[in-house]
Protein backbone atom coordinates (compact mmCIF):
# COMPACT_ATOMS: atom_id res chain seq x y z
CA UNK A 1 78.32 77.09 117.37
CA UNK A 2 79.88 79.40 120.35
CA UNK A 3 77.87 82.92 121.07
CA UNK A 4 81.70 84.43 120.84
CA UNK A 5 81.84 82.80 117.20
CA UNK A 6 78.64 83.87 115.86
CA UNK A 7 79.71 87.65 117.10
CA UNK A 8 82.83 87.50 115.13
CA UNK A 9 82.48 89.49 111.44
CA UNK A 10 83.46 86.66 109.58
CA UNK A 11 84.88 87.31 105.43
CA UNK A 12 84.47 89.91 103.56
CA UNK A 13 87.62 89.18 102.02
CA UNK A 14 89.42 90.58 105.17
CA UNK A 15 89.51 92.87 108.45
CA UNK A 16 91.78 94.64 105.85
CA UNK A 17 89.24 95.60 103.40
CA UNK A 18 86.93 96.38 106.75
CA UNK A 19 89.01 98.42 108.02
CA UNK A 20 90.24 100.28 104.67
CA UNK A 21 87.39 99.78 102.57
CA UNK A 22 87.09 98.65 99.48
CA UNK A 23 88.29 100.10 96.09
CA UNK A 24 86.77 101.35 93.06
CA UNK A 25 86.91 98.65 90.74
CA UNK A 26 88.62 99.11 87.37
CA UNK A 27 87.21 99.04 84.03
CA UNK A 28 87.66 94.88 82.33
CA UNK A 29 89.59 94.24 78.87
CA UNK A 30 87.11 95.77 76.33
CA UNK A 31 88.23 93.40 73.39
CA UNK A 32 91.19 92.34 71.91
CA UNK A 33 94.80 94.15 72.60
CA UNK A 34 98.58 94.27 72.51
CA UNK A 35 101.27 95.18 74.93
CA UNK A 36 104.73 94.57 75.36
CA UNK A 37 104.52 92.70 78.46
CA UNK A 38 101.20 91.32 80.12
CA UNK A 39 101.02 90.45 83.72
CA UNK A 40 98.48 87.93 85.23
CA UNK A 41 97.18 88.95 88.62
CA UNK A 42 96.93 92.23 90.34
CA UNK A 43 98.63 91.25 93.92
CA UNK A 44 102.14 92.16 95.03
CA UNK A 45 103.81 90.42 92.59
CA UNK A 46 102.18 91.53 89.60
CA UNK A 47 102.03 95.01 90.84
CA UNK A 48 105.84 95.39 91.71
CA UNK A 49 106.56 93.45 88.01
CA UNK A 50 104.45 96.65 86.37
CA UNK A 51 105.97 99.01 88.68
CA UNK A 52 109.71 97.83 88.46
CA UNK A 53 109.43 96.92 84.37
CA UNK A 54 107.87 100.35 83.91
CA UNK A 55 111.03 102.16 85.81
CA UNK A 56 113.23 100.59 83.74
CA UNK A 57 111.99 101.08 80.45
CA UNK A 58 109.16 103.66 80.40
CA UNK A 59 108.46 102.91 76.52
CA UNK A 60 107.24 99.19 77.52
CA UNK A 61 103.40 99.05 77.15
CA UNK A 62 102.71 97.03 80.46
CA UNK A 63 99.09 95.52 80.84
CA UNK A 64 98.15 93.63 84.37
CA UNK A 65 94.98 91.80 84.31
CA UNK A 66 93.25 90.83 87.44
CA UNK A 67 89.88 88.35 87.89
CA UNK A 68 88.65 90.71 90.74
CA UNK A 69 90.03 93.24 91.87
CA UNK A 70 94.20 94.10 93.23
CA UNK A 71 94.26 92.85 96.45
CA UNK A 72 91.77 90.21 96.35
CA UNK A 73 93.93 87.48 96.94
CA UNK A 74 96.50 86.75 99.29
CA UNK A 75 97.87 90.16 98.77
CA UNK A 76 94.64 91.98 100.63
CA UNK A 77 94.47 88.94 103.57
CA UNK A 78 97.51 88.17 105.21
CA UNK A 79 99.28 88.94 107.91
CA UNK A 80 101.55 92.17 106.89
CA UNK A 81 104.57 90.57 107.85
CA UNK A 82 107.36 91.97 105.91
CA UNK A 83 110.31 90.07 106.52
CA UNK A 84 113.21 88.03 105.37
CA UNK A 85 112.12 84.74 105.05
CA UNK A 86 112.20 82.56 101.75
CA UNK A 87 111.10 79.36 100.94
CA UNK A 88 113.05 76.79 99.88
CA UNK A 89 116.21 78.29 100.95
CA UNK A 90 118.21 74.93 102.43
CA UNK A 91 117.05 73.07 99.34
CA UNK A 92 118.95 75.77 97.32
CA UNK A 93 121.74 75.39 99.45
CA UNK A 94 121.74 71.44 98.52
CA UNK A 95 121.18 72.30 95.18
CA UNK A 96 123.72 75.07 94.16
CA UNK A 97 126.03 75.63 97.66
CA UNK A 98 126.08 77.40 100.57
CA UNK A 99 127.28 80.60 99.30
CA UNK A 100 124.20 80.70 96.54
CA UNK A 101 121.89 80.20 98.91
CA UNK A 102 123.68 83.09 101.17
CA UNK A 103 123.59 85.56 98.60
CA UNK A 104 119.84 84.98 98.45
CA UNK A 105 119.47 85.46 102.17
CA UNK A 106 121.21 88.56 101.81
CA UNK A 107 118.87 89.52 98.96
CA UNK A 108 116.01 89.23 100.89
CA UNK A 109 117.44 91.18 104.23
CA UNK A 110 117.73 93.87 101.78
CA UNK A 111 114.61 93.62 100.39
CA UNK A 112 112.56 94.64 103.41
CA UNK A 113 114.61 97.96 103.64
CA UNK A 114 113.87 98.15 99.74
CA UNK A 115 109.61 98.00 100.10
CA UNK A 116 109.95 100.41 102.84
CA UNK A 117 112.03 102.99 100.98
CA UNK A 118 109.37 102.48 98.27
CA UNK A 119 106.68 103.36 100.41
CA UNK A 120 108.03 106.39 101.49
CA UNK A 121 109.19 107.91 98.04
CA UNK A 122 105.60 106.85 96.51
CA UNK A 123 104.24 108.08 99.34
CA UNK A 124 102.45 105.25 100.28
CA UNK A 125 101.29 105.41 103.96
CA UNK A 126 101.26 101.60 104.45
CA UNK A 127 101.44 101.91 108.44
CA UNK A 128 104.94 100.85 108.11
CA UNK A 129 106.32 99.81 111.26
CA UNK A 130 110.00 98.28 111.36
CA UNK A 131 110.46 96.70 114.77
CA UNK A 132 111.57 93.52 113.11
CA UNK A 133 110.33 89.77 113.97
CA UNK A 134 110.46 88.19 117.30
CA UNK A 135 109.79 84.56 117.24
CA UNK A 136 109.31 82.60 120.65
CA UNK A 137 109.44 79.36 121.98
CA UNK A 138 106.94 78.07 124.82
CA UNK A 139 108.07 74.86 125.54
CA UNK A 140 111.64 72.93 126.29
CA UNK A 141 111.34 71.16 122.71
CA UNK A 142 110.60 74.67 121.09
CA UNK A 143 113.52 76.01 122.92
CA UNK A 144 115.68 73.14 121.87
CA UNK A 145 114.10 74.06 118.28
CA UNK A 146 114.59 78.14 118.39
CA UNK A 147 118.11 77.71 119.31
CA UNK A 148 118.82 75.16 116.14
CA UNK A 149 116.97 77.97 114.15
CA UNK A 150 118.83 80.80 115.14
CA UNK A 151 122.22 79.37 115.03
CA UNK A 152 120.91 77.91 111.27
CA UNK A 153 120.13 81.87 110.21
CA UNK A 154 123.44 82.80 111.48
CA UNK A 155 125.12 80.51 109.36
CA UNK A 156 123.36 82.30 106.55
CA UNK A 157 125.19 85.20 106.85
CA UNK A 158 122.08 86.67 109.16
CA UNK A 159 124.69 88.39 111.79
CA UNK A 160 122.93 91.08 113.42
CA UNK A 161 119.72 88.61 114.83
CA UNK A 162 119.88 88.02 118.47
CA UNK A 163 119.07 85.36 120.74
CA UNK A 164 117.54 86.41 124.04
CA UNK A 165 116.36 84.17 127.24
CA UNK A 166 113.06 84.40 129.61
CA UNK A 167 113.70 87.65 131.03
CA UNK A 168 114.84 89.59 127.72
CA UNK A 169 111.62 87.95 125.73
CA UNK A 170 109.70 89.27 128.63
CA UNK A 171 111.32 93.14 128.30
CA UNK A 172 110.12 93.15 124.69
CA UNK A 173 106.61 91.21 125.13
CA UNK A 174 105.09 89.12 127.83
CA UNK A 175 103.98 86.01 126.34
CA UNK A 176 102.91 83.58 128.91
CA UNK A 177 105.13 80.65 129.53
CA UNK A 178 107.90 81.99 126.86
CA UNK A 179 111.03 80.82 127.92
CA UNK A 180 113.10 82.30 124.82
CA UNK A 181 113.04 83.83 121.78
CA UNK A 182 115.03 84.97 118.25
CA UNK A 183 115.20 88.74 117.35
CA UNK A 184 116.17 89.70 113.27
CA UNK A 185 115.94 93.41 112.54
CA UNK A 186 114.76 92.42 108.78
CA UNK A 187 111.06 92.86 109.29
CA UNK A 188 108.42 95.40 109.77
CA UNK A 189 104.73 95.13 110.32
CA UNK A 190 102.01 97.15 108.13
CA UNK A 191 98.41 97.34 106.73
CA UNK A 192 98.42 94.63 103.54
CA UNK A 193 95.61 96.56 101.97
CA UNK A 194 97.30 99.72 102.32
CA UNK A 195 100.08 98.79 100.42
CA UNK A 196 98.67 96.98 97.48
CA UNK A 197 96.14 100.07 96.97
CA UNK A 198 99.40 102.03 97.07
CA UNK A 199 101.25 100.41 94.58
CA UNK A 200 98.63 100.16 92.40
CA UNK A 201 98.21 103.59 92.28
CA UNK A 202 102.02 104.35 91.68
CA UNK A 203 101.92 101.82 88.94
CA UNK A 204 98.70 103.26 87.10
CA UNK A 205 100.75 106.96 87.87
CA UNK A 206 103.49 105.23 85.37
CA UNK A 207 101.19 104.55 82.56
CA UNK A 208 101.00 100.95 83.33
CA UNK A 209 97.56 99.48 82.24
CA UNK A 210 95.16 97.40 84.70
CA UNK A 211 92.25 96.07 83.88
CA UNK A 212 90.03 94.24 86.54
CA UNK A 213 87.19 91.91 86.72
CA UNK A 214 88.86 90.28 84.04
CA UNK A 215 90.08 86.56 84.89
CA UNK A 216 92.86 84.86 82.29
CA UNK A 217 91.80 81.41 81.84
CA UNK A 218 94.15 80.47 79.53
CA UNK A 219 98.11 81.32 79.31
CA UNK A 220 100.08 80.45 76.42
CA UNK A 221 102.73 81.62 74.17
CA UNK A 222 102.56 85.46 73.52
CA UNK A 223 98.98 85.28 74.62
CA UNK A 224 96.52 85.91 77.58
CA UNK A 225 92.85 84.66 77.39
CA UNK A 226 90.19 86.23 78.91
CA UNK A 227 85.94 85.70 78.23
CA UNK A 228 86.70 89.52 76.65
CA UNK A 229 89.07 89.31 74.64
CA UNK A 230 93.45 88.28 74.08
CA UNK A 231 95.76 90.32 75.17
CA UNK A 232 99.12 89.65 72.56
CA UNK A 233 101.96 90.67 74.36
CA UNK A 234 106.00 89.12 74.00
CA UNK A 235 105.96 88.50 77.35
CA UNK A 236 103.40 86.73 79.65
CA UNK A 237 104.37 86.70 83.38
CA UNK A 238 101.88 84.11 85.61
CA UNK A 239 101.90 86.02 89.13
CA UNK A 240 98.88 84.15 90.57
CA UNK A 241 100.16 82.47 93.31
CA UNK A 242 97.79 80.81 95.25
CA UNK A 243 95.08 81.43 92.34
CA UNK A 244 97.61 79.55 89.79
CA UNK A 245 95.53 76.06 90.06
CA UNK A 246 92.24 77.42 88.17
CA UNK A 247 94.37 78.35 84.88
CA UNK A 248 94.17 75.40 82.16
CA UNK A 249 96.69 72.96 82.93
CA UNK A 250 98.04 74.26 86.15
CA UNK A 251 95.69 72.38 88.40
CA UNK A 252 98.48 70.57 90.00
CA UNK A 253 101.73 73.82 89.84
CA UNK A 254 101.16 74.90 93.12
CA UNK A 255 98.57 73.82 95.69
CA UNK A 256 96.60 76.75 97.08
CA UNK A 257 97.02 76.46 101.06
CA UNK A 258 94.63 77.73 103.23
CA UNK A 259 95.60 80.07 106.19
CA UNK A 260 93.32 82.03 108.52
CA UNK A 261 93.29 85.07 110.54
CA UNK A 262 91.29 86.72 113.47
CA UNK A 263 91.70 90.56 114.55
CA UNK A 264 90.37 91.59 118.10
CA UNK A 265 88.57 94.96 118.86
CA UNK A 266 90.99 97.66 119.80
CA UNK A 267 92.92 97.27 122.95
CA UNK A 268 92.96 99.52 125.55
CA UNK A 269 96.51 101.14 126.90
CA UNK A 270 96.03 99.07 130.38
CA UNK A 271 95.82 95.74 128.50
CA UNK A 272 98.84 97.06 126.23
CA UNK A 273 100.31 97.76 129.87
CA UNK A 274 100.32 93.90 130.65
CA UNK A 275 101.18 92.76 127.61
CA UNK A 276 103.96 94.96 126.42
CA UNK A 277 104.90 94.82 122.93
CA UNK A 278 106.17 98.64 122.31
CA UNK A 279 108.66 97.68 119.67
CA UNK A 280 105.95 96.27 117.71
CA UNK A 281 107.30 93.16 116.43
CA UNK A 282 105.80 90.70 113.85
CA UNK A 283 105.70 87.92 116.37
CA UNK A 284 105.93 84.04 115.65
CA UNK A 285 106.52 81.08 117.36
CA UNK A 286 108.24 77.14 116.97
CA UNK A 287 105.65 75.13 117.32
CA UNK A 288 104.94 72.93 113.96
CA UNK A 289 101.53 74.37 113.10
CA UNK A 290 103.18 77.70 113.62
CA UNK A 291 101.62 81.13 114.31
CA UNK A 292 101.89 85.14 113.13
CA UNK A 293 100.84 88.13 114.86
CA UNK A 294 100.87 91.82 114.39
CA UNK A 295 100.23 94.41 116.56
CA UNK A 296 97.97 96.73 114.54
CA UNK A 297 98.39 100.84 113.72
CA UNK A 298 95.01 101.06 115.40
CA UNK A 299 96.06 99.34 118.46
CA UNK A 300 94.35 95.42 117.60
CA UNK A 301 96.33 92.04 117.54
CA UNK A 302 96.10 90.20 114.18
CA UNK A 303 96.53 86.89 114.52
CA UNK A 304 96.72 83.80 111.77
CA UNK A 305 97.77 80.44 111.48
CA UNK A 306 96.51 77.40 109.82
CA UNK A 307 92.78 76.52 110.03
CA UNK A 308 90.74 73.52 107.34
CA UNK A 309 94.87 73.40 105.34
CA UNK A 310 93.32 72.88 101.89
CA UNK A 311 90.26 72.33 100.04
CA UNK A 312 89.79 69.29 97.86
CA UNK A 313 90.36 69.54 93.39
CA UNK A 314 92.53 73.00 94.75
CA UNK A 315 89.17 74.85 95.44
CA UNK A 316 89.34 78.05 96.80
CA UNK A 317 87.13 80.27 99.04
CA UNK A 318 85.20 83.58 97.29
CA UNK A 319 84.48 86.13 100.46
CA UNK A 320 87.56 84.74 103.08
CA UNK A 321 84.49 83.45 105.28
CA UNK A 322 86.52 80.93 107.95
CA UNK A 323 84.53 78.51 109.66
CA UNK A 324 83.72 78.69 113.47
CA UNK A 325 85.94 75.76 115.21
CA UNK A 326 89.27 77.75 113.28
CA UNK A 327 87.89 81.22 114.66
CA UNK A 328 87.95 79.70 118.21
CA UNK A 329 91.28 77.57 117.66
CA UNK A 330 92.49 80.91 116.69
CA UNK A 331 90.82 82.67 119.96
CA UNK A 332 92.36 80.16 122.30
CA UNK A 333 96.07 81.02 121.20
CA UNK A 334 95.83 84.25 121.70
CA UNK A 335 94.54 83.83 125.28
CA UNK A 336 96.93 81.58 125.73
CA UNK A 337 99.53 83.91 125.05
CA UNK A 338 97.98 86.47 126.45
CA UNK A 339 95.83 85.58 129.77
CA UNK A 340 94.72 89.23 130.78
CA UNK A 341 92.95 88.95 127.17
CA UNK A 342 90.63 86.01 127.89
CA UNK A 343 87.51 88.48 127.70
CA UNK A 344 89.05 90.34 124.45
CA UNK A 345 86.66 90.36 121.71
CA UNK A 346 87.40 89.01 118.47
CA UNK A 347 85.71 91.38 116.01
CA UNK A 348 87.10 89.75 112.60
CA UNK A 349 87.67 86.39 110.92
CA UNK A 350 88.82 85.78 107.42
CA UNK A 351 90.88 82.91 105.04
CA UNK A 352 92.62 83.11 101.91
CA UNK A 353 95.28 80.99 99.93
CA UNK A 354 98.84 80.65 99.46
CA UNK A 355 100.83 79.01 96.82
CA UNK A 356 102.50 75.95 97.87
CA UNK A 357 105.07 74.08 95.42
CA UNK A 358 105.70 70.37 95.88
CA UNK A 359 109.41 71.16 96.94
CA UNK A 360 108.08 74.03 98.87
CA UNK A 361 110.62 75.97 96.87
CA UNK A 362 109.60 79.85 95.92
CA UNK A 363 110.69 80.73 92.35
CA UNK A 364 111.14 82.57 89.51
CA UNK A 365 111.52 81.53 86.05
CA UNK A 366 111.33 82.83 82.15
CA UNK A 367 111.28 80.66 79.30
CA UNK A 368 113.10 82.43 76.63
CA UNK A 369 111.28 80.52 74.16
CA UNK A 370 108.45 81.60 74.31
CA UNK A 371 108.57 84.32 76.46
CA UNK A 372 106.20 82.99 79.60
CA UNK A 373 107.29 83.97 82.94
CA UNK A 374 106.12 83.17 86.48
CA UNK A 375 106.76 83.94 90.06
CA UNK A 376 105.57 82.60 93.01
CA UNK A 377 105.56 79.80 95.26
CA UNK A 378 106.22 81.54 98.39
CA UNK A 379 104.92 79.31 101.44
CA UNK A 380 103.41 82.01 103.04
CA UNK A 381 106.42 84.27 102.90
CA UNK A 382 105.17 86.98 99.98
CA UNK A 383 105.05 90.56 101.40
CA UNK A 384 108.42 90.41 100.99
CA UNK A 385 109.55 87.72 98.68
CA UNK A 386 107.46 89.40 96.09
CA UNK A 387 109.07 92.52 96.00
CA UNK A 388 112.51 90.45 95.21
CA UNK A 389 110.42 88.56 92.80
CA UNK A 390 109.59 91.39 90.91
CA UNK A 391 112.53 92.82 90.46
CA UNK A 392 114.43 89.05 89.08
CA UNK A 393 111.28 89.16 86.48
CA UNK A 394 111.95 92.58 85.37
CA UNK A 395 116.11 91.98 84.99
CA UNK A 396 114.90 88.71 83.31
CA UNK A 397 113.13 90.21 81.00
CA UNK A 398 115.44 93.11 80.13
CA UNK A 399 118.06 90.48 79.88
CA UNK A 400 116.29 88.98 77.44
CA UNK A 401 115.19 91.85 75.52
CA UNK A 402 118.56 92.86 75.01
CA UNK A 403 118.52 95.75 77.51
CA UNK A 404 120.38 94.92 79.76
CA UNK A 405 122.83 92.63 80.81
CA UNK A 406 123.05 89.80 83.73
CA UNK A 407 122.18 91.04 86.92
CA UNK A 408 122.75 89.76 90.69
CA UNK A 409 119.39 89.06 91.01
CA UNK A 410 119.29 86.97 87.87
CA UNK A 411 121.87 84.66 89.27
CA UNK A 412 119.96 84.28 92.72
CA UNK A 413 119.68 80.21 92.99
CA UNK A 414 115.54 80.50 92.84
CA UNK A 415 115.57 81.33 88.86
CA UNK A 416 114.45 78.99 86.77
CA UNK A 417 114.23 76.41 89.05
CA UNK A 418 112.04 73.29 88.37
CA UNK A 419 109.76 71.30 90.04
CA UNK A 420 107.38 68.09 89.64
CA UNK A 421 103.88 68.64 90.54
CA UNK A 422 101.74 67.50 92.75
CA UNK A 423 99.63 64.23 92.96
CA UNK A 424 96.56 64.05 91.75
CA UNK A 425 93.28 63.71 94.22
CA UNK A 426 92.56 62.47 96.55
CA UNK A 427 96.32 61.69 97.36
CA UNK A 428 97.30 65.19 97.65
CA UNK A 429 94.11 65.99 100.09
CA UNK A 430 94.87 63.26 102.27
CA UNK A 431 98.51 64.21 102.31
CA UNK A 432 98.09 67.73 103.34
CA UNK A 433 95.64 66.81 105.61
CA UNK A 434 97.42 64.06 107.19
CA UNK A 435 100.25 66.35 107.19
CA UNK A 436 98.89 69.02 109.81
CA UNK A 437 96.89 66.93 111.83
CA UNK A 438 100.49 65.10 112.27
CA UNK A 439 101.58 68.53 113.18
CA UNK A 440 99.13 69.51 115.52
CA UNK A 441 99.51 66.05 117.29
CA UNK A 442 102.88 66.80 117.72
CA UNK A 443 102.14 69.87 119.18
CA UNK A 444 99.61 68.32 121.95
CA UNK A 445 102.15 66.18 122.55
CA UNK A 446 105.02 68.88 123.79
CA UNK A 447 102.77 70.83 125.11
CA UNK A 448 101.39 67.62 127.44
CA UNK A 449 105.18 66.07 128.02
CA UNK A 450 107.14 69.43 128.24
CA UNK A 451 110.01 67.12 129.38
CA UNK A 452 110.05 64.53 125.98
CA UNK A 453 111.77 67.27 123.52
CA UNK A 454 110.40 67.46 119.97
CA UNK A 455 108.39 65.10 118.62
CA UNK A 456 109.13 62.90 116.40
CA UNK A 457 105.54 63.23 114.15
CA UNK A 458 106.99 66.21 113.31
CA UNK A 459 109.54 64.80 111.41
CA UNK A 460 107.26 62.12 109.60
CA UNK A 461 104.96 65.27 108.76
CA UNK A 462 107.92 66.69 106.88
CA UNK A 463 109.08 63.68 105.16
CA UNK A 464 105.00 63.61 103.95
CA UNK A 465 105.23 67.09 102.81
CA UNK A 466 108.83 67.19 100.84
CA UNK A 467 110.12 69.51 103.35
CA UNK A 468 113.17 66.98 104.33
């Protein structure tokens, strides 16, 4: 073990949490109960359900229950990117048109504009930053790749992104070696913890119930089980995500991905000075085992990208704690981005899970039988994707109450979209596995023959994976 790892803060859910502290927790389900609606899981999606459902029909008794605490999960650990990706969305092209899978695009460049106008009339001071997302390419087969990309997200109806060469990457933010990069307005950086404490907040401030320390381990037909008691409700909306695989008989719905994430002390206005970076961009790159950066409201980089992929039987971590080789793998992109940062210190380390479906397809769905509901599935992709989630679940469900009619967002490709699940063990461990250590070869391999253009492991790795 390095003297730089052992240095590092490492879990404690997140630098998030560190930095924001952690909340009061809520009181748990005292016994039995009704409600109209109950929501499963206190992140972003369950919160904005509550919120949005609550809106819209002020009379609906609205109970969220949440294992921990809101936040714990993916909502209170990743990178704050708030942007206009969605998974899935060339498979939905395939699958209902072009012009479907446009009109989702479209919903989700206006869904970064929608959290932020949130935020500001719930006065929610998430350290909202909207410089958009500035994704760069390194190498000659990134390049290749980052042009293919942008001219794909044009096609989408995406028409105000720009593409920009060397010296224009270099104006916004000097990454070593970049030799290009792809600009979309639709994205904004802030403080993950920040907003979910927000929200939950303007949510309780509606009347909506949440009770915490209370984990659902059964979901079934107008009912929510918890070791303290049911919760009847009409509807039941899953919004687990990444926590879906330890409810009874969703061990193999969506595989809980593992993604890590350092944060460096507080940079000083001369390194700033040789980096660059004023417009604050999220920042990304092309390489296959991608990364995502932020530059901080308190002047840090946040950086994340994948570490140990997944954990065998869909296990998932408690505390965020990230072991030592991904802290340093971590480390030595970000100095090799940024050279004048070799000595930086890295003052925080922390994991946590995203849901992953076997399509790699984000969706939302309810089952007017019997009243279940779920979102999720988003790849990574959540801060914004939930929002948009939400607010499908909450026309769904008005829709089916009778209150309202079909919506736009109800006709969005993603609803009620099906998927098989995933093999059992130990196929689907050595398949993700096998998947990013494919990745990260190919990786090695531009980076060590700049001249060979993409490699082709990449493409086996997303044949493995069900990207293709």
């Amino acid at each position: 073990m390095s003297s730089s790892a052992t240095s590092v803060v490492n879990g404690g859910i997140s630098f998030w949490y560190a930095d924001d502290g952690l909340p009061a927790v809520r009181e748990p389900l005292s016994g039995d109960a009704s409600a109209d609606v109950v929501v499963v899981g206190g992140g972003y999606t369950g919160l904005w359900t509550a919120y949005y459902l609550k809106k819209a029909a002020p009379f609906l008794r609205i109970t969220v229950l949440e294992q921990k605490f809101c936040g714990y999960g993916a909502s209170g650990r990743n990178g704050g990117w708030l942007y206009n990706g969605i998974a899935g969305r060339d498979r939905y092209a395939k699958l209902h048109g072009h012009e479907a899978a446009v009109r989702l695009q479209r919903a989700m460049n206006d869904t970064v504009a929608e959290v932020v106008a949130v935020t500001e009339a719930e006065g929610i001071d998430a350290g909202v930053h909207k410089g958009g997302v500035l994704e760069v390419a390194t190498t000659p087969a990134q390049l290749a790749r980052l042009r293919a990309f942008h001219e794909h997200e044009l096609s989408y109806g995406e028409k105000d992104r720009e593409l920009y060469g060397a010296r224009q990457t270099a104006e916004r933010i000097r990454v070593a070696g970049a030799v290009g990069s792809s600009w979309t307005p639709h994205g904004a950086r802030l403080h993950p913890v920040k907003l979910v404490k927000g929200l939950a907040a303007a949510a309780e401030a509606l009347g909506v119930v949440i009770h915490e320390s209370t984990p659902v381990t059964e979901i079934r037909p107008k009912h929510a089980v918890t070791p303290y008691g049911t919760v009847r409700a009409s509807y039941v909306l899953r919004c687990t995500e990444g926590f879906t695989a330890s409810l009874r008989g969703q061990r193999r719905t969506w595989l809980p991905m593992n993604s890590s994430m350092i944060a460096t002390e507080p940079l000083t206005d001369e390194q700033w000075a040789a980096i660059g970076w004023d417009g604050r961009e999220t920042l990304g790159d092309m390489a296959h085992a991608y990364m995502y950066a932020q530059r901080t409201a308190d002047g840090r980089i946040a950086l994340g990208g994948r570490g140990v992929p997944y954990r065998f039987g869909s296990r998932t971590d408690n505390d965020g704690r990230t072991q030592d080789a991904t802290v340093e793998a971590l480390r030595e992109i970000l100095t090799r981005f940024f050279p004048a940062l070799a000595g930086v210190r890295v003052e925080h380390a922390w994991s946590g899970v995203l849901g992953v479906p076997r399509d790699w397809c984000a969706t939302v769905t309810l089952d007017r039988a019997t009243g279940l509901g779920w979102a999720g599935g988003y790849v990574g992709s959540g801060v914004a994707t939930a929002n948009l989630a939400a607010r499908t679940l909450r026309d769904l469900v008005q829709q089916d109450s009778g209150q309202a009619g079909r919506t736009g967002l109800t006709e969005l490709p993603w609803v009620n979209h099906k998927v098989r699940r995933w093999e059992p063990e130990p196929f689907r461990w050595l398949g993700v596995h096998g998947m990013y250590a494919t990745y990260r070869a190919a990786d090695r391999r531009e980076l060590l023959r700049p001249g060979a253009g993409s490699s082709r492991l990449a493409r086996v790795a997303d044949r493995v994976a069900g990207r293709s």
